[in-house]
PDB file of N, CA and C in Angstrom:
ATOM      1  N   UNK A   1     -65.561 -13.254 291.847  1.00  0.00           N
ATOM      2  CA  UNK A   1     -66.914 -13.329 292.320  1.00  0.00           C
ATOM      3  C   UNK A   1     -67.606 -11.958 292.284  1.00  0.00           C
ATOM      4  N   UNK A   2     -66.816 -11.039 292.399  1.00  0.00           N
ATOM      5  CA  UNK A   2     -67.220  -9.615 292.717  1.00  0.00           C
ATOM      6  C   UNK A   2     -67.681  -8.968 291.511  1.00  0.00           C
ATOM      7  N   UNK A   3     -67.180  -9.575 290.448  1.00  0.00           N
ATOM      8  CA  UNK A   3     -67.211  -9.094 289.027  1.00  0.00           C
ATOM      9  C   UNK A   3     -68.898  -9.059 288.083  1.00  0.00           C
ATOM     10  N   UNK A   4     -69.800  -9.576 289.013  1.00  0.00           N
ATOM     11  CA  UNK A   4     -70.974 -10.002 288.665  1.00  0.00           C
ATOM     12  C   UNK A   4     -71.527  -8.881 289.204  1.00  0.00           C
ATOM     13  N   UNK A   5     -70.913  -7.789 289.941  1.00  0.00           N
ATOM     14  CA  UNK A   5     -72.136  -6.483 290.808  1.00  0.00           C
ATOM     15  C   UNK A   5     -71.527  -5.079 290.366  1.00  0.00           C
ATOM     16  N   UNK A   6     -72.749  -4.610 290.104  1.00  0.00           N
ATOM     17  CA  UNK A   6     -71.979  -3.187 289.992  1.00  0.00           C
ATOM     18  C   UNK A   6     -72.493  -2.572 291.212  1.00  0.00           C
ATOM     19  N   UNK A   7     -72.064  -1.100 291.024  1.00  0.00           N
ATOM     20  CA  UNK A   7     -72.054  -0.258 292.595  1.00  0.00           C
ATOM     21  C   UNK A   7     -73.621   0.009 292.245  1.00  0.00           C
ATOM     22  N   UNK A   8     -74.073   0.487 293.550  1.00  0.00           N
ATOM     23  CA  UNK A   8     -75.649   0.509 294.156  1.00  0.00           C
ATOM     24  C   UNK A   8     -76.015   1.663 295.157  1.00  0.00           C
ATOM     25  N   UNK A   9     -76.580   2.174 295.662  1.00  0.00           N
ATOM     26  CA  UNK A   9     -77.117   2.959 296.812  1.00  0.00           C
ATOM     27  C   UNK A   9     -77.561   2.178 297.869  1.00  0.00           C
ATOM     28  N   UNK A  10     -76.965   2.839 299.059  1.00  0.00           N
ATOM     29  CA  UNK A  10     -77.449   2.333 300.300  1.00  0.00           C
ATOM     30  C   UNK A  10     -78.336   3.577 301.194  1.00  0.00           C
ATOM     31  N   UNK A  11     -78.876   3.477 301.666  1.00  0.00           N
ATOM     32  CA  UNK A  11     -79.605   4.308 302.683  1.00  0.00           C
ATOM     33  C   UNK A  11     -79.583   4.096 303.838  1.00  0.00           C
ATOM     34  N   UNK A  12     -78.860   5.364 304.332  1.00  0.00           N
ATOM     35  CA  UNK A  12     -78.492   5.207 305.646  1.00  0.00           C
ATOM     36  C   UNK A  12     -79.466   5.866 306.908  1.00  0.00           C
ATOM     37  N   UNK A  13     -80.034   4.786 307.835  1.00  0.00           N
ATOM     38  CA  UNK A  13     -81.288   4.872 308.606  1.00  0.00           C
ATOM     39  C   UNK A  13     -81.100   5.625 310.054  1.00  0.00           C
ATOM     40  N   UNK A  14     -79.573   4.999 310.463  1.00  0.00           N
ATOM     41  CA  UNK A  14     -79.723   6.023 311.876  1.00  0.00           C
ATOM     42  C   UNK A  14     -78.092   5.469 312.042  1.00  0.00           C
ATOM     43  N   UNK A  15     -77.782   5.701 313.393  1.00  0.00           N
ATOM     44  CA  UNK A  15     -76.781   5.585 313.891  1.00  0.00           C
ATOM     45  C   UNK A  15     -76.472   4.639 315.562  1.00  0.00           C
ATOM     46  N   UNK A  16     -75.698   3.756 315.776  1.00  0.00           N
ATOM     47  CA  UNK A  16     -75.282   3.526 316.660  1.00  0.00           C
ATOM     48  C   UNK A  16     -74.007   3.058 317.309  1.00  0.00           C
ATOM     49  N   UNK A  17     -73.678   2.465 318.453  1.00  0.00           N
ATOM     50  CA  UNK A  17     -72.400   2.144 318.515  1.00  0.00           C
ATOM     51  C   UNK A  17     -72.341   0.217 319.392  1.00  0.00           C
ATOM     52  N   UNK A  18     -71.225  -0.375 319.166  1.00  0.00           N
ATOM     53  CA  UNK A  18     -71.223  -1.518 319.126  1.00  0.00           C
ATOM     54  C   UNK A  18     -70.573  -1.500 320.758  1.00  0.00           C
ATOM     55  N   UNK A  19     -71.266  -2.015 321.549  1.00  0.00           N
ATOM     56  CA  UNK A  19     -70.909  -1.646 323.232  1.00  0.00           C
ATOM     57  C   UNK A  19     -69.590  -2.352 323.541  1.00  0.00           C
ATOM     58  N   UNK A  20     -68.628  -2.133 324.187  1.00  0.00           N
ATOM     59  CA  UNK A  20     -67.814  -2.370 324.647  1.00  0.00           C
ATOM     60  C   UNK A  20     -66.182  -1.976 323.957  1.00  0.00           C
ATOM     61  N   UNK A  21     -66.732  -1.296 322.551  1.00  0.00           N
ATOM     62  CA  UNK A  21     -65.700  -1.152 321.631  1.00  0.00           C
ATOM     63  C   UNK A  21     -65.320   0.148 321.304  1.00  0.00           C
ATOM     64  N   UNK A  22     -66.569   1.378 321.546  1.00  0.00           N
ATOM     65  CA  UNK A  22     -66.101   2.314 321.162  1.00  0.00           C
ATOM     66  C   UNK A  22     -66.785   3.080 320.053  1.00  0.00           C
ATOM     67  N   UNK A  23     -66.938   1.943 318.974  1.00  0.00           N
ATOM     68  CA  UNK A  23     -67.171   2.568 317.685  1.00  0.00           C
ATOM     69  C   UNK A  23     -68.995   2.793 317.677  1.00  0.00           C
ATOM     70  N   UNK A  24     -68.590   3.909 317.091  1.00  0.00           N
ATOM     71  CA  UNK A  24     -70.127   4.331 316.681  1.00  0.00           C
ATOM     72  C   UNK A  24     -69.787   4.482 314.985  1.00  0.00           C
ATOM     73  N   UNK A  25     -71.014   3.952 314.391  1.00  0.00           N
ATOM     74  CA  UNK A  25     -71.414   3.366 313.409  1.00  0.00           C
ATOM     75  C   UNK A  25     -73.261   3.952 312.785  1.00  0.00           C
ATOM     76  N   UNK A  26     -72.875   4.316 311.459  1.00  0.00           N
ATOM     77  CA  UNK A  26     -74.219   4.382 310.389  1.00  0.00           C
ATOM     78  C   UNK A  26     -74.777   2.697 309.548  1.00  0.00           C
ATOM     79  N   UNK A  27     -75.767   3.032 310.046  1.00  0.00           N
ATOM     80  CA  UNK A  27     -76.481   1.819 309.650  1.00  0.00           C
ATOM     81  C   UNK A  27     -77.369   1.947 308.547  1.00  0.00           C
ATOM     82  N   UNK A  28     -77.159   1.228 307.295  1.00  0.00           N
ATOM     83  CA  UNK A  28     -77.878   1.049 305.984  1.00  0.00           C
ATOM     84  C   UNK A  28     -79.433   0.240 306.406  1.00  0.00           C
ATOM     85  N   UNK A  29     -80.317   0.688 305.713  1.00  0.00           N
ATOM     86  CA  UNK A  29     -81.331  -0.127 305.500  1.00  0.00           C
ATOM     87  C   UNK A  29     -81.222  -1.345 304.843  1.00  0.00           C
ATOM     88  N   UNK A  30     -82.130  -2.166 305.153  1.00  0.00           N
ATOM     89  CA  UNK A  30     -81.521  -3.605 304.367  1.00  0.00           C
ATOM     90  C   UNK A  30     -81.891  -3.406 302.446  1.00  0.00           C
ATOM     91  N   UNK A  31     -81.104  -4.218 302.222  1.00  0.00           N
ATOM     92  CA  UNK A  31     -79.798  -3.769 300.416  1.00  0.00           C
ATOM     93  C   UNK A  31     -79.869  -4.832 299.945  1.00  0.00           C
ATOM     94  N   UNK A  32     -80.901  -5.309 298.855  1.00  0.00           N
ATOM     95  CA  UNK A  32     -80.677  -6.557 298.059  1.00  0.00           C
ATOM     96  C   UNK A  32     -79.652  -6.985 297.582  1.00  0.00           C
ATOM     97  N   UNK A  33     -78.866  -5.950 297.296  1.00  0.00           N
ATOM     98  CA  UNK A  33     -77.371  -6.493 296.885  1.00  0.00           C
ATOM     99  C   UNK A  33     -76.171  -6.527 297.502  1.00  0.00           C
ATOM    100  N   UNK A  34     -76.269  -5.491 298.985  1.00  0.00           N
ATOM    101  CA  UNK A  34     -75.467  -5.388 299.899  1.00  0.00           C
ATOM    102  C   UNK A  34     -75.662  -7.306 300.424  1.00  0.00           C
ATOM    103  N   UNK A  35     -76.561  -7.644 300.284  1.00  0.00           N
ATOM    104  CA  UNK A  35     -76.637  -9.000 301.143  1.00  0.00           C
ATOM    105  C   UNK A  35     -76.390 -10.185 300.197  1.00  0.00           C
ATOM    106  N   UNK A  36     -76.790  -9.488 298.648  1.00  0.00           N
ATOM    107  CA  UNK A  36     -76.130 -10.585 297.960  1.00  0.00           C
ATOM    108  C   UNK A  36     -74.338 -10.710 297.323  1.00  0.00           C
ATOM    109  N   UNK A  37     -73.910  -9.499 298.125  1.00  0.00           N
ATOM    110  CA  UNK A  37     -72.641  -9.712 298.158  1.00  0.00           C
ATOM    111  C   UNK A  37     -72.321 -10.504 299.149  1.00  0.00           C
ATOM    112  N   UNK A  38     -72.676 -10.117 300.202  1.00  0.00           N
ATOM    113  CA  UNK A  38     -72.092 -11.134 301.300  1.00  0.00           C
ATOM    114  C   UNK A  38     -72.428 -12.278 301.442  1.00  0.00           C
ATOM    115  N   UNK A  39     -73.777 -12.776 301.076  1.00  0.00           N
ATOM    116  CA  UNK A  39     -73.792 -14.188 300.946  1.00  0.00           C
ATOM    117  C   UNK A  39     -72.838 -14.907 300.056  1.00  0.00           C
ATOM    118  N   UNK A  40     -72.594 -14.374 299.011  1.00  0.00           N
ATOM    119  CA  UNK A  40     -71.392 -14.717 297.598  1.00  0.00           C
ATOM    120  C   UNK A  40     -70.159 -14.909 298.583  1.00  0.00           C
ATOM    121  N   UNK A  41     -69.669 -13.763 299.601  1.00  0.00           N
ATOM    122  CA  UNK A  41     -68.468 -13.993 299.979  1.00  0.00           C
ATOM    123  C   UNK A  41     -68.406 -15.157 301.071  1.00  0.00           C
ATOM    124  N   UNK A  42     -69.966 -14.901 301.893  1.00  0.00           N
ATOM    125  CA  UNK A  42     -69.682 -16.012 302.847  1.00  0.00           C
ATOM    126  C   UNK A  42     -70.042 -17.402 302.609  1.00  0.00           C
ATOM    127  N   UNK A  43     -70.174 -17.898 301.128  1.00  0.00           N
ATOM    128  CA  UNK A  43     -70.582 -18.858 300.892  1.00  0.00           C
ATOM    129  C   UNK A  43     -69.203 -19.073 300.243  1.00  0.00           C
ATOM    130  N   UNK A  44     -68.064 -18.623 299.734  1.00  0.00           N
ATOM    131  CA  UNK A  44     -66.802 -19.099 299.037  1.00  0.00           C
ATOM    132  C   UNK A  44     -65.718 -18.720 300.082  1.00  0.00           C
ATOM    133  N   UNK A  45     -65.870 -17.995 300.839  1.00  0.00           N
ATOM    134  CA  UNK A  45     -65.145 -17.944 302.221  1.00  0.00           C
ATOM    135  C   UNK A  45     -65.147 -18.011 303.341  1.00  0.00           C
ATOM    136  N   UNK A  46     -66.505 -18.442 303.352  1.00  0.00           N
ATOM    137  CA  UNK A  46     -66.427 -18.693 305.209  1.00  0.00           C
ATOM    138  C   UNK A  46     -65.695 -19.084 305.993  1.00  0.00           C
ATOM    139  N   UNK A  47     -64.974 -20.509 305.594  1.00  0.00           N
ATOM    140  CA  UNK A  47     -64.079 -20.741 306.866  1.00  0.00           C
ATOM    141  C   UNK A  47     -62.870 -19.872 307.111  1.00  0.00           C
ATOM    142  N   UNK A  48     -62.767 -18.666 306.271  1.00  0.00           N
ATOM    143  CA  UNK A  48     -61.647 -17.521 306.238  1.00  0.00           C
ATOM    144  C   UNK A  48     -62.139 -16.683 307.291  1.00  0.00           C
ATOM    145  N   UNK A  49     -63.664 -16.250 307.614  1.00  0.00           N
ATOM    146  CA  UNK A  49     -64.518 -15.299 308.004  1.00  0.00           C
ATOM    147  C   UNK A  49     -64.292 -15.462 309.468  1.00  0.00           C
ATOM    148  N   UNK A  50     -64.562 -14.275 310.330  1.00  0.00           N
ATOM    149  CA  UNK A  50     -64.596 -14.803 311.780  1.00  0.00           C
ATOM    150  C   UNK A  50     -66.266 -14.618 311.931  1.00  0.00           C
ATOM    151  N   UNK A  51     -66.448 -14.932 313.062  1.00  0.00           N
ATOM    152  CA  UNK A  51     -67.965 -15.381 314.005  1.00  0.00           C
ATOM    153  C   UNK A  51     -68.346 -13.702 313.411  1.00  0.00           C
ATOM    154  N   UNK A  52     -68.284 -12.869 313.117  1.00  0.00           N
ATOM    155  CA  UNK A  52     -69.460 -11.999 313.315  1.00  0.00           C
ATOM    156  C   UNK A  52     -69.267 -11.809 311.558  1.00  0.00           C
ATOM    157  N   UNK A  53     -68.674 -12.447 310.961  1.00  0.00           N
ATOM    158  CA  UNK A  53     -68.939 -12.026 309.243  1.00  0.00           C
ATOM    159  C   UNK A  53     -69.397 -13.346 308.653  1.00  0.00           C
ATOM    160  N   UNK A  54     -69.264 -14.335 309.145  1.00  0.00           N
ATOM    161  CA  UNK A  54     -69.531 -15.491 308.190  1.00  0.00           C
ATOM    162  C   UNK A  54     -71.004 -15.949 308.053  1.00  0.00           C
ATOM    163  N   UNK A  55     -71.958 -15.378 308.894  1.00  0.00           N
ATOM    164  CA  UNK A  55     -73.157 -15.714 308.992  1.00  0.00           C
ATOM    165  C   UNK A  55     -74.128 -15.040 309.392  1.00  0.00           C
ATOM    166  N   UNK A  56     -75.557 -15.266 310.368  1.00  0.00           N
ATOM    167  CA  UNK A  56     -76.456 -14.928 310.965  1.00  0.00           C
ATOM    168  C   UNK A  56     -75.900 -13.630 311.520  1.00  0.00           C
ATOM    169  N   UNK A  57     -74.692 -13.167 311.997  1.00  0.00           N
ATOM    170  CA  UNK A  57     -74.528 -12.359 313.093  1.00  0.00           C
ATOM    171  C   UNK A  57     -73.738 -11.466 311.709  1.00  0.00           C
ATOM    172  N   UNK A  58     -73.606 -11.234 310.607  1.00  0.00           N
ATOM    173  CA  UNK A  58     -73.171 -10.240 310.234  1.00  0.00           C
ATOM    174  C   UNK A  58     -74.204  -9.072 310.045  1.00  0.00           C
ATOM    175  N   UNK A  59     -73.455  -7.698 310.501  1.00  0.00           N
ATOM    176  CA  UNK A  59     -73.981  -6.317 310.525  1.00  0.00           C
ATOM    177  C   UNK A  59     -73.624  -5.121 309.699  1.00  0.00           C
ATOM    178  N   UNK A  60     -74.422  -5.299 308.766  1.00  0.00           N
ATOM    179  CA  UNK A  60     -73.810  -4.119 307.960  1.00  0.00           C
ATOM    180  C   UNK A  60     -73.966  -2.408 308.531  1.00  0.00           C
ATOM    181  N   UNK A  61     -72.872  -2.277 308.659  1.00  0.00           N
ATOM    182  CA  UNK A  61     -72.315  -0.618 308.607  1.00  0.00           C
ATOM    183  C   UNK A  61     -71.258  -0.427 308.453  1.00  0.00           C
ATOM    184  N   UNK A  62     -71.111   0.896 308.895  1.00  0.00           N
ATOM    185  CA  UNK A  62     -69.841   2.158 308.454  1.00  0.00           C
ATOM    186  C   UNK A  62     -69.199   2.455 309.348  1.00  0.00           C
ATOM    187  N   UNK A  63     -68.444   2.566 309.681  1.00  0.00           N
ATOM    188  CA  UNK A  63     -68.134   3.185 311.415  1.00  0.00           C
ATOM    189  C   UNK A  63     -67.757   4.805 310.874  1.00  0.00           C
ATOM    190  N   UNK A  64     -68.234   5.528 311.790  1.00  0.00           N
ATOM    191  CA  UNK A  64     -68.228   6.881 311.796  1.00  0.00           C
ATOM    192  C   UNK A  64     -66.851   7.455 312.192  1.00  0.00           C
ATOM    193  N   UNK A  65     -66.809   6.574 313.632  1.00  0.00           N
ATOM    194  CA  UNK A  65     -65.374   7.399 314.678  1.00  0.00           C
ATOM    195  C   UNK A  65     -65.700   5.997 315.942  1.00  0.00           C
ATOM    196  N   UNK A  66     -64.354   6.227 316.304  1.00  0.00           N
ATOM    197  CA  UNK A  66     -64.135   5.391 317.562  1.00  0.00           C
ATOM    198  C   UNK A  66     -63.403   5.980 318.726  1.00  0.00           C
ATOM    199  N   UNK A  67     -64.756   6.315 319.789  1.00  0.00           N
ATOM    200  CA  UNK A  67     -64.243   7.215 320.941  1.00  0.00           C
ATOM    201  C   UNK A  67     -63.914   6.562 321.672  1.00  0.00           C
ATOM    202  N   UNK A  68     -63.748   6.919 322.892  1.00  0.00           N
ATOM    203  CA  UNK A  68     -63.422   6.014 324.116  1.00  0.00           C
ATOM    204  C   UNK A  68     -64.298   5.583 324.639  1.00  0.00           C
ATOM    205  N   UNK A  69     -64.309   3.612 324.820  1.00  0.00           N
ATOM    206  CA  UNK A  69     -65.104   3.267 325.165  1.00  0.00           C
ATOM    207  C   UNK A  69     -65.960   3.279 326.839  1.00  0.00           C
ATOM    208  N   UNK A  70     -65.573   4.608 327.236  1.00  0.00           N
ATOM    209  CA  UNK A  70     -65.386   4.773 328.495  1.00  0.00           C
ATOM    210  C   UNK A  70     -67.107   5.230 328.195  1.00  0.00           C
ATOM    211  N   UNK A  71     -67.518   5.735 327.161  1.00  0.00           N
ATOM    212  CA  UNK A  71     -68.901   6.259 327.627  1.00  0.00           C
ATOM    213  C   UNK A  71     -69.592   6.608 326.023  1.00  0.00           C
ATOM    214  N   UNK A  72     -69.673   6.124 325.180  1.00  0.00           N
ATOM    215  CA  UNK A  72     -69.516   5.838 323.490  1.00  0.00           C
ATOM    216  C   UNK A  72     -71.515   6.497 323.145  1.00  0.00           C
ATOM    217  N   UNK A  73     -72.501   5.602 324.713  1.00  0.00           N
ATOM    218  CA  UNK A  73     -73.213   5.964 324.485  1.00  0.00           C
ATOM    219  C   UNK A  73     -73.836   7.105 324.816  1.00  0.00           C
ATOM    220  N   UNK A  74     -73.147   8.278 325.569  1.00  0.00           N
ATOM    221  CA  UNK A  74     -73.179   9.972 325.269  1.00  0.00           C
ATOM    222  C   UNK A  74     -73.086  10.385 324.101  1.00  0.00           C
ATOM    223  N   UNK A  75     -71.453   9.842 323.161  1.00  0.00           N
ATOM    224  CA  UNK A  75     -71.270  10.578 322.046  1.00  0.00           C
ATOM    225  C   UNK A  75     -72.248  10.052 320.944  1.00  0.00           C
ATOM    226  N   UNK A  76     -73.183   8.590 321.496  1.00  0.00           N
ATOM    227  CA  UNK A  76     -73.739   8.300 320.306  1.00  0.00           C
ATOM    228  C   UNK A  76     -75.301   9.028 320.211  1.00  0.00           C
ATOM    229  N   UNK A  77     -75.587   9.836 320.947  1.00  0.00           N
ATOM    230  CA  UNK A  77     -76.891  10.303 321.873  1.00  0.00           C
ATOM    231  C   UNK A  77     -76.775  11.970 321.021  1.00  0.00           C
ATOM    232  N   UNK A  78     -75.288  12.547 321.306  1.00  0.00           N
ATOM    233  CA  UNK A  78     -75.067  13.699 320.995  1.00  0.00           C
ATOM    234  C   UNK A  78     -74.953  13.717 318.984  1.00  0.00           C
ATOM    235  N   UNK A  79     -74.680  12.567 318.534  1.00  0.00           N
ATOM    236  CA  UNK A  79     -74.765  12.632 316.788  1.00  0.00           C
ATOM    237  C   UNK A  79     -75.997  12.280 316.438  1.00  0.00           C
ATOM    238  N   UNK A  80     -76.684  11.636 317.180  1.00  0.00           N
ATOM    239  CA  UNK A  80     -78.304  10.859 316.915  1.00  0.00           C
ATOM    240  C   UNK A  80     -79.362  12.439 316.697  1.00  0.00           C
ATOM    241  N   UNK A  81     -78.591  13.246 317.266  1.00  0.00           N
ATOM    242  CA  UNK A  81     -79.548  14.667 317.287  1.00  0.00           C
ATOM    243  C   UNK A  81     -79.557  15.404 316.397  1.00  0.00           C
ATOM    244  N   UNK A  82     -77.993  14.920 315.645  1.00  0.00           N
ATOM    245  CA  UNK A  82     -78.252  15.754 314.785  1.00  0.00           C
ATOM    246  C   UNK A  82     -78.007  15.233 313.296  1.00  0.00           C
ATOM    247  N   UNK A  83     -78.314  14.008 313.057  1.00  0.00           N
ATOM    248  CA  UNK A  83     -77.986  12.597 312.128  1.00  0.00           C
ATOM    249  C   UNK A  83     -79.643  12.477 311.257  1.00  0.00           C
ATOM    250  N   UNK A  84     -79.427  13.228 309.877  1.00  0.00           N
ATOM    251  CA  UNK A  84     -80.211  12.980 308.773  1.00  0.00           C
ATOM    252  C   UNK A  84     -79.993  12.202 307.743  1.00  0.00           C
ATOM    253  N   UNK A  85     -80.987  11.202 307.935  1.00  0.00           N
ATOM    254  CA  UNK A  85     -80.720   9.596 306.782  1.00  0.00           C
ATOM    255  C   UNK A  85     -80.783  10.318 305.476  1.00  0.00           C
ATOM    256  N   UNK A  86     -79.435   9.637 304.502  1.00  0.00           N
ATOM    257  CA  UNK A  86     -78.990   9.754 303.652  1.00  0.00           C
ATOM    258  C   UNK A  86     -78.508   8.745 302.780  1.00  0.00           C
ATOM    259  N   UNK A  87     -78.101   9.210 301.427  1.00  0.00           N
ATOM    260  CA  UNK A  87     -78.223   7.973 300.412  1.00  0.00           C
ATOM    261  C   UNK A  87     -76.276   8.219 300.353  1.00  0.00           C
ATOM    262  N   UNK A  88     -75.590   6.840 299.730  1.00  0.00           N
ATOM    263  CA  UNK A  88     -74.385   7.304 299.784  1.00  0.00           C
ATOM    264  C   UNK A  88     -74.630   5.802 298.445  1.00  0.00           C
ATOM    265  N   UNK A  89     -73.196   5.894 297.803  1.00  0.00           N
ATOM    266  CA  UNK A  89     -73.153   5.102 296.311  1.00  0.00           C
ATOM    267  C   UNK A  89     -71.762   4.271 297.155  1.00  0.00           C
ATOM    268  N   UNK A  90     -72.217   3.136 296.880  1.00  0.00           N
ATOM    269  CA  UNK A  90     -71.050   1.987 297.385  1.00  0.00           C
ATOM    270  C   UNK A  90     -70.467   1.516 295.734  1.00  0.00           C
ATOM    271  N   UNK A  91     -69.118   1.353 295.883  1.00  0.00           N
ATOM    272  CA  UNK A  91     -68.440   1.634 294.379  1.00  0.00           C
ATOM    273  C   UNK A  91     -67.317   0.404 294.567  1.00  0.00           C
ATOM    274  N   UNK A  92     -66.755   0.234 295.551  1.00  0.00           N
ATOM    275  CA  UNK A  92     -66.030  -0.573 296.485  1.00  0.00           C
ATOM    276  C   UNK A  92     -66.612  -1.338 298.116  1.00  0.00           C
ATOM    277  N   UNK A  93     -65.260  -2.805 297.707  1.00  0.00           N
ATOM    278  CA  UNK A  93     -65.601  -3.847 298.306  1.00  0.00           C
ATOM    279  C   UNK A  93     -64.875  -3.373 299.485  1.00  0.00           C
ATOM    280  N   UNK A  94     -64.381  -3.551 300.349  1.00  0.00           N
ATOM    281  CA  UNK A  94     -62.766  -3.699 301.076  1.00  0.00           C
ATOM    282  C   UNK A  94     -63.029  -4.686 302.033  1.00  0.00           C
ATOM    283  N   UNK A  95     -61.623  -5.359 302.151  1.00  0.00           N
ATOM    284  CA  UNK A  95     -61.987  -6.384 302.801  1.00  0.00           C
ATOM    285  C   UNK A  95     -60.852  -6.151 304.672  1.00  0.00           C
ATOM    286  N   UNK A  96     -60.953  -6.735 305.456  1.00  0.00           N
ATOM    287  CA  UNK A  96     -60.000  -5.936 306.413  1.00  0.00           C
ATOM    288  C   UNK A  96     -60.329  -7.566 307.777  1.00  0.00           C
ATOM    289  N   UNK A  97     -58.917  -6.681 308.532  1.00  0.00           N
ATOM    290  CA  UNK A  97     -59.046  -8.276 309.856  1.00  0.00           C
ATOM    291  C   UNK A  97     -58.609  -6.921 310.656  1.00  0.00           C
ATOM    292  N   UNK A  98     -60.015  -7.396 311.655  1.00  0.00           N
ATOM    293  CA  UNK A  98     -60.392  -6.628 313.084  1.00  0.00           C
ATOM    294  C   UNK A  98     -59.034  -6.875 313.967  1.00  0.00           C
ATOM    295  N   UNK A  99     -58.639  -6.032 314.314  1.00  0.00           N
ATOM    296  CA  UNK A  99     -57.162  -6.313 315.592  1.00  0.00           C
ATOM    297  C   UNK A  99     -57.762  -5.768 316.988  1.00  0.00           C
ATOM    298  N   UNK A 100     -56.837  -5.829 317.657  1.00  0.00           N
ATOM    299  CA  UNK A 100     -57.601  -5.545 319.103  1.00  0.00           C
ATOM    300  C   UNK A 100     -57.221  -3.983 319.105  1.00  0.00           C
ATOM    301  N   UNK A 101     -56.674  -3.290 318.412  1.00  0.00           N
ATOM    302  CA  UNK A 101     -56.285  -1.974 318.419  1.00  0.00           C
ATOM    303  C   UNK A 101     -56.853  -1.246 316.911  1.00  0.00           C
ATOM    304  N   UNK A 102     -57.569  -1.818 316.621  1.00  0.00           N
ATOM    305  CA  UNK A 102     -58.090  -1.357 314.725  1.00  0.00           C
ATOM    306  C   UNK A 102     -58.414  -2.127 313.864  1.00  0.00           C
ATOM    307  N   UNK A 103     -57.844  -1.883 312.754  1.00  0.00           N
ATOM    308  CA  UNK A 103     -58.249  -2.583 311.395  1.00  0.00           C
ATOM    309  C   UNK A 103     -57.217  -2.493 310.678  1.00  0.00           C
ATOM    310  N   UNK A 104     -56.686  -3.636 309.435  1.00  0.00           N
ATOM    311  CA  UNK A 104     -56.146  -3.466 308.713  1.00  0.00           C
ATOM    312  C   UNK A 104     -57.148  -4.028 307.974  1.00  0.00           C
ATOM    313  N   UNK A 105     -56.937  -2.559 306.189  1.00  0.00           N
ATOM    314  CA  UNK A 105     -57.278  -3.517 304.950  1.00  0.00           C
ATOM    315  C   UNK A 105     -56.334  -3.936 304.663  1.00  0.00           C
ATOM    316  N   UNK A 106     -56.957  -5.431 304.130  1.00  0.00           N
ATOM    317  CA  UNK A 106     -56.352  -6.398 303.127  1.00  0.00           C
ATOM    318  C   UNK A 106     -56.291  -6.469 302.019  1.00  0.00           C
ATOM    319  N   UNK A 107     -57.274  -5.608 301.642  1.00  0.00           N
ATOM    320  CA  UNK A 107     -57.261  -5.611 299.933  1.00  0.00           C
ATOM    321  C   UNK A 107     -58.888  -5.016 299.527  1.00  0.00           C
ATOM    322  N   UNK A 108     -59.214  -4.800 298.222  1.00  0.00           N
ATOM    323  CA  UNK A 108     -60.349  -4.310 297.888  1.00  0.00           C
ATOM    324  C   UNK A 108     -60.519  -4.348 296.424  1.00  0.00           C
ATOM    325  N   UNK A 109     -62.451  -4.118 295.872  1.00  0.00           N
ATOM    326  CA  UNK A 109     -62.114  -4.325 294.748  1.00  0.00           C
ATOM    327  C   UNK A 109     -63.506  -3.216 294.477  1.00  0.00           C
ATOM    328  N   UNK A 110     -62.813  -2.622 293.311  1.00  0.00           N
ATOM    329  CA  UNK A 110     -63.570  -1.248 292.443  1.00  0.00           C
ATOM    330  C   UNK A 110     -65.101  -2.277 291.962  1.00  0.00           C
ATOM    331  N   UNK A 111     -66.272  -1.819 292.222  1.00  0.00           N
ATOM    332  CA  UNK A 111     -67.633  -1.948 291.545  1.00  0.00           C
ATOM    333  C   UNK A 111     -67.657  -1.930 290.239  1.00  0.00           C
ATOM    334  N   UNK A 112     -68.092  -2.454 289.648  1.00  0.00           N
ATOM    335  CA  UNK A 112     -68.211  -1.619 287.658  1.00  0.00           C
ATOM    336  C   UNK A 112     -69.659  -0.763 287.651  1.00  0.00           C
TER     337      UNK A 112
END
């Protein structure tokens, strides 16, 4: 399915963090093709997908770092100051299952 996109630019708009978790995260502007990848994936895999990738509620970003979620929105206050939107080249897919302690990838696939 993947074989139909080549790599693209994303632009990255600001920064935040996902409450209760820790992670602070760069956020892309919305990506005609960032979204027509994921519709491709969540339309041939959804019932693989959990609740925040298979649909309405997916969020595209990056995660930066994952502090302690003891207070995430200080450290996200202290990078916001000094966080200039930038272009970055997406070349790769990766695909990964959220654990309660991280991430594992599962696999990934090179852009043409």
């Amino acid at each position: 399915m993947l074989d139909d996109f080549s790599a693209f630019t994303v632009r990255y708009e600001g920064i935040g963090f996902f409450p209760g978790s820790g992670v602070i995260f760069a956020q892309p502007s919305e990506n005609p093709y960032l979204s027509a990848i994921h519709r491709g994936i969540a339309e041939r895999y959804g019932q693989d997908l959990d609740q925040w990738t298979r649909g309405e509620d997916w969020f595209p970003h990056t995660t930066l770092i994952t502090v302690p979620p003891a207070d995430p929105d200080a450290a996200c206050r202290a990078m916001r100051k000094l966080f200039v939107p930038f272009e970055a080249r997406i070349g790769r897919v990766e695909f990964s299952l959220v654990r309660e302690t991280g991430f594992t990838v599962l696999g990934g696939m090179e852009l043409k």
